[in-house]
PDB file of N, CA and C in Angstrom:
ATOM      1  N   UNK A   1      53.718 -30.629  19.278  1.00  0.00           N
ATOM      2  CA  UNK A   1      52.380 -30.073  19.132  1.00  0.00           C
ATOM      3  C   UNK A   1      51.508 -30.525  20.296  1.00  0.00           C
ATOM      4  N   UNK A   2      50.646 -29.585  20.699  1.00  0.00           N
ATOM      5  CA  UNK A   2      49.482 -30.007  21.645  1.00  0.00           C
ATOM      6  C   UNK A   2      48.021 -29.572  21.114  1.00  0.00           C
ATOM      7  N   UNK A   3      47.596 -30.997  21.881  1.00  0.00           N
ATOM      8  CA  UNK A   3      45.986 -30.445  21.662  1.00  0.00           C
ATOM      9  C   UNK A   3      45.274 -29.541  22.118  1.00  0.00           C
ATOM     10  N   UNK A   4      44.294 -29.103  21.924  1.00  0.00           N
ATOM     11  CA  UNK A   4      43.303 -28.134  22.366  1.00  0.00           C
ATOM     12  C   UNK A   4      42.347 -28.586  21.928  1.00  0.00           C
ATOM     13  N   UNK A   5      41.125 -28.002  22.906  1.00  0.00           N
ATOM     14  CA  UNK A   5      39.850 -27.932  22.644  1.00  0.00           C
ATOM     15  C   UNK A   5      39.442 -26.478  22.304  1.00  0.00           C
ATOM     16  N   UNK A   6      38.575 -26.055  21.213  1.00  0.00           N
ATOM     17  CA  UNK A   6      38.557 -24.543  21.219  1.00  0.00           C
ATOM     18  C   UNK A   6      36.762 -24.444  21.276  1.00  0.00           C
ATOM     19  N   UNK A   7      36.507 -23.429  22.313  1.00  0.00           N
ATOM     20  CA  UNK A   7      35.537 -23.367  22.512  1.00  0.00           C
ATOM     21  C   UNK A   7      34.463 -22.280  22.358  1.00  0.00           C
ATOM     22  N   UNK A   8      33.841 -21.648  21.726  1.00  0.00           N
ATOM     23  CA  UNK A   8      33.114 -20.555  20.851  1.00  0.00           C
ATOM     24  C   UNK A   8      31.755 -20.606  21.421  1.00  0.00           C
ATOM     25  N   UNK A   9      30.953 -19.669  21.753  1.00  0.00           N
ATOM     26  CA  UNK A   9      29.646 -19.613  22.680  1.00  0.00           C
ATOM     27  C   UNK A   9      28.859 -18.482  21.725  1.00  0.00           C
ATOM     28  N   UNK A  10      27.812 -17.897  21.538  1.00  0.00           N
ATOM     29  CA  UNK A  10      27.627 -17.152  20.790  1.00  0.00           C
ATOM     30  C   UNK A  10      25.683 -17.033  20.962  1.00  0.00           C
ATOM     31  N   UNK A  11      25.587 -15.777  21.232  1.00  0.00           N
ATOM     32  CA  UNK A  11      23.678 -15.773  21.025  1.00  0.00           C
ATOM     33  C   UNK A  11      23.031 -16.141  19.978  1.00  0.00           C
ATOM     34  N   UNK A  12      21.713 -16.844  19.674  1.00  0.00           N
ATOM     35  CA  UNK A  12      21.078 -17.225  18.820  1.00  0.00           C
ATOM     36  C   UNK A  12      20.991 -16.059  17.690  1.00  0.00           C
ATOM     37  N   UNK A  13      21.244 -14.623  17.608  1.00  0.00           N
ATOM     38  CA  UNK A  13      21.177 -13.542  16.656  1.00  0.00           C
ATOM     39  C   UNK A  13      22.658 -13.687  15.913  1.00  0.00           C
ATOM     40  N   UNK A  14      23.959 -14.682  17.035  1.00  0.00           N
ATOM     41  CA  UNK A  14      25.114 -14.126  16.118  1.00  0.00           C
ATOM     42  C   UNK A  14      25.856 -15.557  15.614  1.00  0.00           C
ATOM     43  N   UNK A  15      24.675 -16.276  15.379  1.00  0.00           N
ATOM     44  CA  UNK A  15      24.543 -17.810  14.758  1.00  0.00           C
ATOM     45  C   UNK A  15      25.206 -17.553  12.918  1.00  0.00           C
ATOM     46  N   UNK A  16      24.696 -16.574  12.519  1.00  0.00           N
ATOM     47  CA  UNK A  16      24.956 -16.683  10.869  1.00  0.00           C
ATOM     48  C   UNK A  16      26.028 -15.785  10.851  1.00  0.00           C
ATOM     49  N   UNK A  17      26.222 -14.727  11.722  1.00  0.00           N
ATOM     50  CA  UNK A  17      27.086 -14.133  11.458  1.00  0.00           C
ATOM     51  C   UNK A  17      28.648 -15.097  12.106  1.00  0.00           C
ATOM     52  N   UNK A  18      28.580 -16.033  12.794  1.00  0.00           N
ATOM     53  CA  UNK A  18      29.565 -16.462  13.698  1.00  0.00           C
ATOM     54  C   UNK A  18      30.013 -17.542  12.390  1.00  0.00           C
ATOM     55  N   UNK A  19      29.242 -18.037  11.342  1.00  0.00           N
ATOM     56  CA  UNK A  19      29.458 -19.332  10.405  1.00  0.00           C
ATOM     57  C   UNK A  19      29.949 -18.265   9.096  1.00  0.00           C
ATOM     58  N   UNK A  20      29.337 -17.032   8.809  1.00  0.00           N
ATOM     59  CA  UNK A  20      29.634 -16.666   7.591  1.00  0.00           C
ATOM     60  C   UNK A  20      31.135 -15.800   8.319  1.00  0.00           C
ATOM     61  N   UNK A  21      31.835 -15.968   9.554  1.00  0.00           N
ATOM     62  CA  UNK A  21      33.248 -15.180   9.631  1.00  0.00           C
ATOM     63  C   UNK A  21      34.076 -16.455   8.608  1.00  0.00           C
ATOM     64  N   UNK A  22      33.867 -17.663   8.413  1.00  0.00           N
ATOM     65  CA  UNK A  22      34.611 -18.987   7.957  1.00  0.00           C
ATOM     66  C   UNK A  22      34.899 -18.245   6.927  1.00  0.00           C
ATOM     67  N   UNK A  23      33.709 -17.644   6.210  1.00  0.00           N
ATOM     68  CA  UNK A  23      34.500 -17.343   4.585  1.00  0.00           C
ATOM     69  C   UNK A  23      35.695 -16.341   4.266  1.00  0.00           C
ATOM     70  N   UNK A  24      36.715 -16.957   3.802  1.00  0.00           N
ATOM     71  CA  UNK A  24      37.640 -16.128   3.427  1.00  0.00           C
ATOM     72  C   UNK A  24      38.869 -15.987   4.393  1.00  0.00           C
ATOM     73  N   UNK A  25      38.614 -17.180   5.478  1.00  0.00           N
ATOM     74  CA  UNK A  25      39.717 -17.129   6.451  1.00  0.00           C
ATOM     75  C   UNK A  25      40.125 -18.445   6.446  1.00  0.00           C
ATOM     76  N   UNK A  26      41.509 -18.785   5.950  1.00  0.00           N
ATOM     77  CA  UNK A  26      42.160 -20.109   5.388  1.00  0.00           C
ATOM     78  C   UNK A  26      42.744 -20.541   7.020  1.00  0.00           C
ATOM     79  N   UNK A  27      42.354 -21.543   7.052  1.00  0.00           N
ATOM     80  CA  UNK A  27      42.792 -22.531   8.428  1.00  0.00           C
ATOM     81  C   UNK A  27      42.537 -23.932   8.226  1.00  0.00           C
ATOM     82  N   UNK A  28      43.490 -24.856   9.101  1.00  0.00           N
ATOM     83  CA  UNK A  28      42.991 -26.105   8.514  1.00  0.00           C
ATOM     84  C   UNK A  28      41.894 -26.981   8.873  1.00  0.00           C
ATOM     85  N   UNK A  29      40.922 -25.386  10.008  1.00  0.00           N
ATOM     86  CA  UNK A  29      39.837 -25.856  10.430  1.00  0.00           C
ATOM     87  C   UNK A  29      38.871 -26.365   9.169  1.00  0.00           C
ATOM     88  N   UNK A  30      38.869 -25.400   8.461  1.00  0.00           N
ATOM     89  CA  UNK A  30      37.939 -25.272   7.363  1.00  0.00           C
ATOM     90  C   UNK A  30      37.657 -26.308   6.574  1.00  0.00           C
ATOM     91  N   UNK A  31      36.517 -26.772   7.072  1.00  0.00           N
ATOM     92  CA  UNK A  31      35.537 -28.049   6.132  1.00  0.00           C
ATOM     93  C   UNK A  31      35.849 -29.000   7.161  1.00  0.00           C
ATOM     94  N   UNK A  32      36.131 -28.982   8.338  1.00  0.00           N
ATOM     95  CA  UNK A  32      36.016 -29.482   9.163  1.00  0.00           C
ATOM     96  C   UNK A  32      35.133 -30.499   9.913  1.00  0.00           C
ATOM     97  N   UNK A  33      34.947 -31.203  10.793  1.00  0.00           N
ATOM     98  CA  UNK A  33      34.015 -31.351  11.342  1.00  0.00           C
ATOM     99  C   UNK A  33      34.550 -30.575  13.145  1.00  0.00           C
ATOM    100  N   UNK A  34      32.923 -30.352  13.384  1.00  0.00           N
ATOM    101  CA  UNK A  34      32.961 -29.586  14.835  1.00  0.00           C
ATOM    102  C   UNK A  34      31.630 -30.314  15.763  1.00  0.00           C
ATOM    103  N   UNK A  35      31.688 -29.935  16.906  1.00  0.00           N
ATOM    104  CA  UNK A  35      30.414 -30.484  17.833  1.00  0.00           C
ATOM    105  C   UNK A  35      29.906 -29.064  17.683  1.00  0.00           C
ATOM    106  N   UNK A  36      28.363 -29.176  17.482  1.00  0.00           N
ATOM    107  CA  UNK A  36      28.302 -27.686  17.664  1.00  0.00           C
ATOM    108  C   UNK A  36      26.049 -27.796  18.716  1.00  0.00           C
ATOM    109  N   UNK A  37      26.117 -27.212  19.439  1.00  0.00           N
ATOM    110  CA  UNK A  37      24.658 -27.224  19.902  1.00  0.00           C
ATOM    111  C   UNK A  37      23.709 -26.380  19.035  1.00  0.00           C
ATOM    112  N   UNK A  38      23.663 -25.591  17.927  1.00  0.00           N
ATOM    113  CA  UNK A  38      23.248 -24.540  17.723  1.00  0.00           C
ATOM    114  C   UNK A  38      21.545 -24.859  17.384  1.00  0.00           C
ATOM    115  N   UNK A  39      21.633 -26.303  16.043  1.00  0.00           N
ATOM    116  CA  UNK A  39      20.382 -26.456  16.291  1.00  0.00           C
ATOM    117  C   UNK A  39      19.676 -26.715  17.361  1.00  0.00           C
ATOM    118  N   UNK A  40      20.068 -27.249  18.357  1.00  0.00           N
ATOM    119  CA  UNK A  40      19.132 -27.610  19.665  1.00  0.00           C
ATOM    120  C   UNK A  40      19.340 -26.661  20.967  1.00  0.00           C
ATOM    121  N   UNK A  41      19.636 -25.149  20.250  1.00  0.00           N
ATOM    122  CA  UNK A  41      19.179 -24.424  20.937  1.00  0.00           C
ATOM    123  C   UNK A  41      20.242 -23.860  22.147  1.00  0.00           C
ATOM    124  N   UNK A  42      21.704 -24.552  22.193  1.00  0.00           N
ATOM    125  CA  UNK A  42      22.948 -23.961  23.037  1.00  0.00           C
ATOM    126  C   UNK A  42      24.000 -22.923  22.469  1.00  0.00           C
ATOM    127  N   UNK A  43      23.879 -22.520  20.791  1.00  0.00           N
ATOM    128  CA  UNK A  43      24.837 -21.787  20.619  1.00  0.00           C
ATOM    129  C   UNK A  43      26.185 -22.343  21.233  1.00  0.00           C
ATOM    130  N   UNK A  44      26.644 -23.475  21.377  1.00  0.00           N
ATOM    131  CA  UNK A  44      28.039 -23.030  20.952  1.00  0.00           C
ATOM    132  C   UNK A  44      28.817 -24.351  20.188  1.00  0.00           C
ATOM    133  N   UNK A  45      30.107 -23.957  19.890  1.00  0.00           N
ATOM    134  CA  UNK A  45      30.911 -25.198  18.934  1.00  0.00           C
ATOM    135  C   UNK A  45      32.064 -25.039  19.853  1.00  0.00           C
ATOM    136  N   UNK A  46      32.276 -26.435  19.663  1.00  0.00           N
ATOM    137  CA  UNK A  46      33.561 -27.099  20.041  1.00  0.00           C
ATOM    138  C   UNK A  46      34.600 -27.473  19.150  1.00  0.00           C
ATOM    139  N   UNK A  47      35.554 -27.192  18.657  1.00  0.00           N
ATOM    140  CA  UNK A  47      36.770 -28.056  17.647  1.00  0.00           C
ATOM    141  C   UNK A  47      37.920 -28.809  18.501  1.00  0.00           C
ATOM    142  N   UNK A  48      38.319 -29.530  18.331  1.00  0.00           N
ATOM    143  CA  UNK A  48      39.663 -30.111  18.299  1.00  0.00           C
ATOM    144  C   UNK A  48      40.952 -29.471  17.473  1.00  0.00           C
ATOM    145  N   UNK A  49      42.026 -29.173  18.251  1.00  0.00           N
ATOM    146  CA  UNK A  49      42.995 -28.469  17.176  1.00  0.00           C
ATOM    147  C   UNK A  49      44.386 -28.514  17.373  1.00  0.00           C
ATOM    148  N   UNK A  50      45.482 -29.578  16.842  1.00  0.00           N
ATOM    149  CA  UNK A  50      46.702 -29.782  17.405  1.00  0.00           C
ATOM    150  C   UNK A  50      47.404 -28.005  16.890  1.00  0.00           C
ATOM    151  N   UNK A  51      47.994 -27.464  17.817  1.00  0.00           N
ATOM    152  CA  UNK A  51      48.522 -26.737  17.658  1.00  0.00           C
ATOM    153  C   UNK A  51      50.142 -26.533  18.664  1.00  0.00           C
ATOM    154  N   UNK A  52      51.307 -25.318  18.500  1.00  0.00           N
ATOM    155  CA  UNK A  52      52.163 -25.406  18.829  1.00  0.00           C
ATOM    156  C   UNK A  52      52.156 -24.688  20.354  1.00  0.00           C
ATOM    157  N   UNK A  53      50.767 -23.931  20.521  1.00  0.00           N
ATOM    158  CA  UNK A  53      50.515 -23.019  21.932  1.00  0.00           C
ATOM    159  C   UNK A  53      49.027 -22.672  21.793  1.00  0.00           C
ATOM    160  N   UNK A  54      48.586 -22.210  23.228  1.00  0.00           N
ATOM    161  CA  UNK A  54      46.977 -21.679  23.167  1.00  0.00           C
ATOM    162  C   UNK A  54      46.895 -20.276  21.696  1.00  0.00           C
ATOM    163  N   UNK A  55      47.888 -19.682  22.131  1.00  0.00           N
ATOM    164  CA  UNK A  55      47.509 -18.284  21.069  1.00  0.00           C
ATOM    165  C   UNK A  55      47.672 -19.149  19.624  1.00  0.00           C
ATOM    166  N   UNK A  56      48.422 -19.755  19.456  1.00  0.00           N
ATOM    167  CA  UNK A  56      48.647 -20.425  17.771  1.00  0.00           C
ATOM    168  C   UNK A  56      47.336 -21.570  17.394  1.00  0.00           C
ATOM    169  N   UNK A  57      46.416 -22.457  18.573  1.00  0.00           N
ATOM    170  CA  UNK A  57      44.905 -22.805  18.032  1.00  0.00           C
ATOM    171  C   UNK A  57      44.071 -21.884  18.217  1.00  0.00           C
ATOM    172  N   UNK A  58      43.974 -20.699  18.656  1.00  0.00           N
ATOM    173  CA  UNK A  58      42.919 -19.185  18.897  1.00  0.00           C
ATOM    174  C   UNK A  58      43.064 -18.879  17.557  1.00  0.00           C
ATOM    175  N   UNK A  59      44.604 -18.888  16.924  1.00  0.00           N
ATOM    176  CA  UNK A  59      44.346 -18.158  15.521  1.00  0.00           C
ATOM    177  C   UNK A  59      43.932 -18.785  14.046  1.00  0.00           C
ATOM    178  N   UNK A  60      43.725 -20.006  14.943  1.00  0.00           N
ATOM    179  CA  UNK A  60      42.864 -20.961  13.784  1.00  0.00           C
ATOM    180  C   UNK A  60      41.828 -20.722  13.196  1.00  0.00           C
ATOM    181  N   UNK A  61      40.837 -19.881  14.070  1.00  0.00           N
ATOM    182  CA  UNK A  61      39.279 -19.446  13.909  1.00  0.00           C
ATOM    183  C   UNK A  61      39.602 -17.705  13.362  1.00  0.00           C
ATOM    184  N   UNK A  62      38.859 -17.772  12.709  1.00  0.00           N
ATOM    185  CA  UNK A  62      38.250 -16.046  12.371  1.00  0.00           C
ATOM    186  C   UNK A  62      38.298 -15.154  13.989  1.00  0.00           C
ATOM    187  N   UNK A  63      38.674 -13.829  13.749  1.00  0.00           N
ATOM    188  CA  UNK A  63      38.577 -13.238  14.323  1.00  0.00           C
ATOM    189  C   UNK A  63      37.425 -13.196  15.019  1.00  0.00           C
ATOM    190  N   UNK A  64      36.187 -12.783  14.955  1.00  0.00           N
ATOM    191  CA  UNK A  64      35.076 -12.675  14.862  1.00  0.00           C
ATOM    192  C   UNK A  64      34.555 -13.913  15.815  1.00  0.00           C
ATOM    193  N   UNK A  65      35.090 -15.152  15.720  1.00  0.00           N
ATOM    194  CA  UNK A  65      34.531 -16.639  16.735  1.00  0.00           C
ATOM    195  C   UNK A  65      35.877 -16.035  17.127  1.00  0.00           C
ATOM    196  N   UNK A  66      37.434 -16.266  17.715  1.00  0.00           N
ATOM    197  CA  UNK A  66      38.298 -16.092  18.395  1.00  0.00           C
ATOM    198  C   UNK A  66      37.867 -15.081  20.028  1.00  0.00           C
ATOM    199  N   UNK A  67      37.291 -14.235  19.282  1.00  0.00           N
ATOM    200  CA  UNK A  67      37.195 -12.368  20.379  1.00  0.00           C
ATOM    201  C   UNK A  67      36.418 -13.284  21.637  1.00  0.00           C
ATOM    202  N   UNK A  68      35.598 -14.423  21.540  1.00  0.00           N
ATOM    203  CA  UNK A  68      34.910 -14.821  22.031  1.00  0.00           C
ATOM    204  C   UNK A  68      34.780 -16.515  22.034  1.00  0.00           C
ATOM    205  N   UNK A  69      36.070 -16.829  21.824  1.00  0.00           N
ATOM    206  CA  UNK A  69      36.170 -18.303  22.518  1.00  0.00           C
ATOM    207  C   UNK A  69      37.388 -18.858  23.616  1.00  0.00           C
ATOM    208  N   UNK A  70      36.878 -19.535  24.178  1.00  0.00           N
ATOM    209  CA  UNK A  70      37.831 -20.309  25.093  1.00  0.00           C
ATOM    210  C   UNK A  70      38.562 -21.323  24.670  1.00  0.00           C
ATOM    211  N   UNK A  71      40.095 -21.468  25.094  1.00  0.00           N
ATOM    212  CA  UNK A  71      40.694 -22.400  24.754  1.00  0.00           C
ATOM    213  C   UNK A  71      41.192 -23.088  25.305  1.00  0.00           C
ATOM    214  N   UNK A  72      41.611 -24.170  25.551  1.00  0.00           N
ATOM    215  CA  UNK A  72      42.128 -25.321  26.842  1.00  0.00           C
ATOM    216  C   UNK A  72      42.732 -26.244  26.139  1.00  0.00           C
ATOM    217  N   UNK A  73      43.750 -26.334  26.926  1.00  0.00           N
ATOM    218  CA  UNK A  73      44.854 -27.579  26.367  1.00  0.00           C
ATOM    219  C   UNK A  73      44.149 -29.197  26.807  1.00  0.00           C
ATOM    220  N   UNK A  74      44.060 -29.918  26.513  1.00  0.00           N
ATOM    221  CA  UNK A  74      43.465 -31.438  26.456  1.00  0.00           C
ATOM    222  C   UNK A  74      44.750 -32.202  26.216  1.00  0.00           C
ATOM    223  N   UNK A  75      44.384 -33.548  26.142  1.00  0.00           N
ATOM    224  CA  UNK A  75      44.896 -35.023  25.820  1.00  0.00           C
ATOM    225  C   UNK A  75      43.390 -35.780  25.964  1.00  0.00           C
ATOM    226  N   UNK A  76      44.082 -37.061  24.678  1.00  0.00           N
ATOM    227  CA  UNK A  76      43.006 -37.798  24.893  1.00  0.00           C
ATOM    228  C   UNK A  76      43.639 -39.457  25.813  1.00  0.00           C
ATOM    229  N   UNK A  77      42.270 -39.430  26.611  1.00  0.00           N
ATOM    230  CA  UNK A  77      42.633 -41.186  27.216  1.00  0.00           C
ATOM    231  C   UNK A  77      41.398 -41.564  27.245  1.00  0.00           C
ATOM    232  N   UNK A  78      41.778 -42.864  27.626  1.00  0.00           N
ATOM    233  CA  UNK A  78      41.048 -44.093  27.554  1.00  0.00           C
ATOM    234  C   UNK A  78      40.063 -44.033  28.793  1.00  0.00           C
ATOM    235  N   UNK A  79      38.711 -44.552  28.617  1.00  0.00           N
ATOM    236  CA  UNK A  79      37.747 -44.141  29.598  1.00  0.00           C
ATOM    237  C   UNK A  79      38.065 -45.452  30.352  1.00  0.00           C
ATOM    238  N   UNK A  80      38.037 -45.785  31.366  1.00  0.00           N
ATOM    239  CA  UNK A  80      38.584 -46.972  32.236  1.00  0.00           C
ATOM    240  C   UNK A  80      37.125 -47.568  32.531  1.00  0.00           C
TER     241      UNK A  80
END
């Protein structure tokens, strides 16, 4: 498995619609915790997501946040 960072950007109008795609789409994102800027005004969330390839953590999220996020493979290290 590898990590990813998954990254979701979204305008201040598609804020409720981008949180209410969660309902009804089973992932083991769900109930998660995420970084997200939205109250302070950046629109977007960040997750963490071990997965087996980029397309297999993309299909973690709802369609709806997916059409419109970025994904990047990571590792974590130690800040020196």
């Amino acid at each position: 498995m590898s990590r990813f960072l998954l990254i979701h950007k979204h305008a201040p109008e598609q804020c409720s619609s981008a949180w209410a795609a969660w309902h009804g789409h089973a992932s083991p994102l769900h109930g998660s915790a995420a970084a997200c800027s939205c109250i302070h005004g950046g629109h977007t969330v960040w997750w963490e997501a071990e997965a087996a390839c980029a397309d297999d953590a993309l299909a973690l999220l709802p369609a709806y946040v997916a059409r419109s996020a970025q994904v990047v493979r990571i590792r974590r290290v130690i800040t020196p």
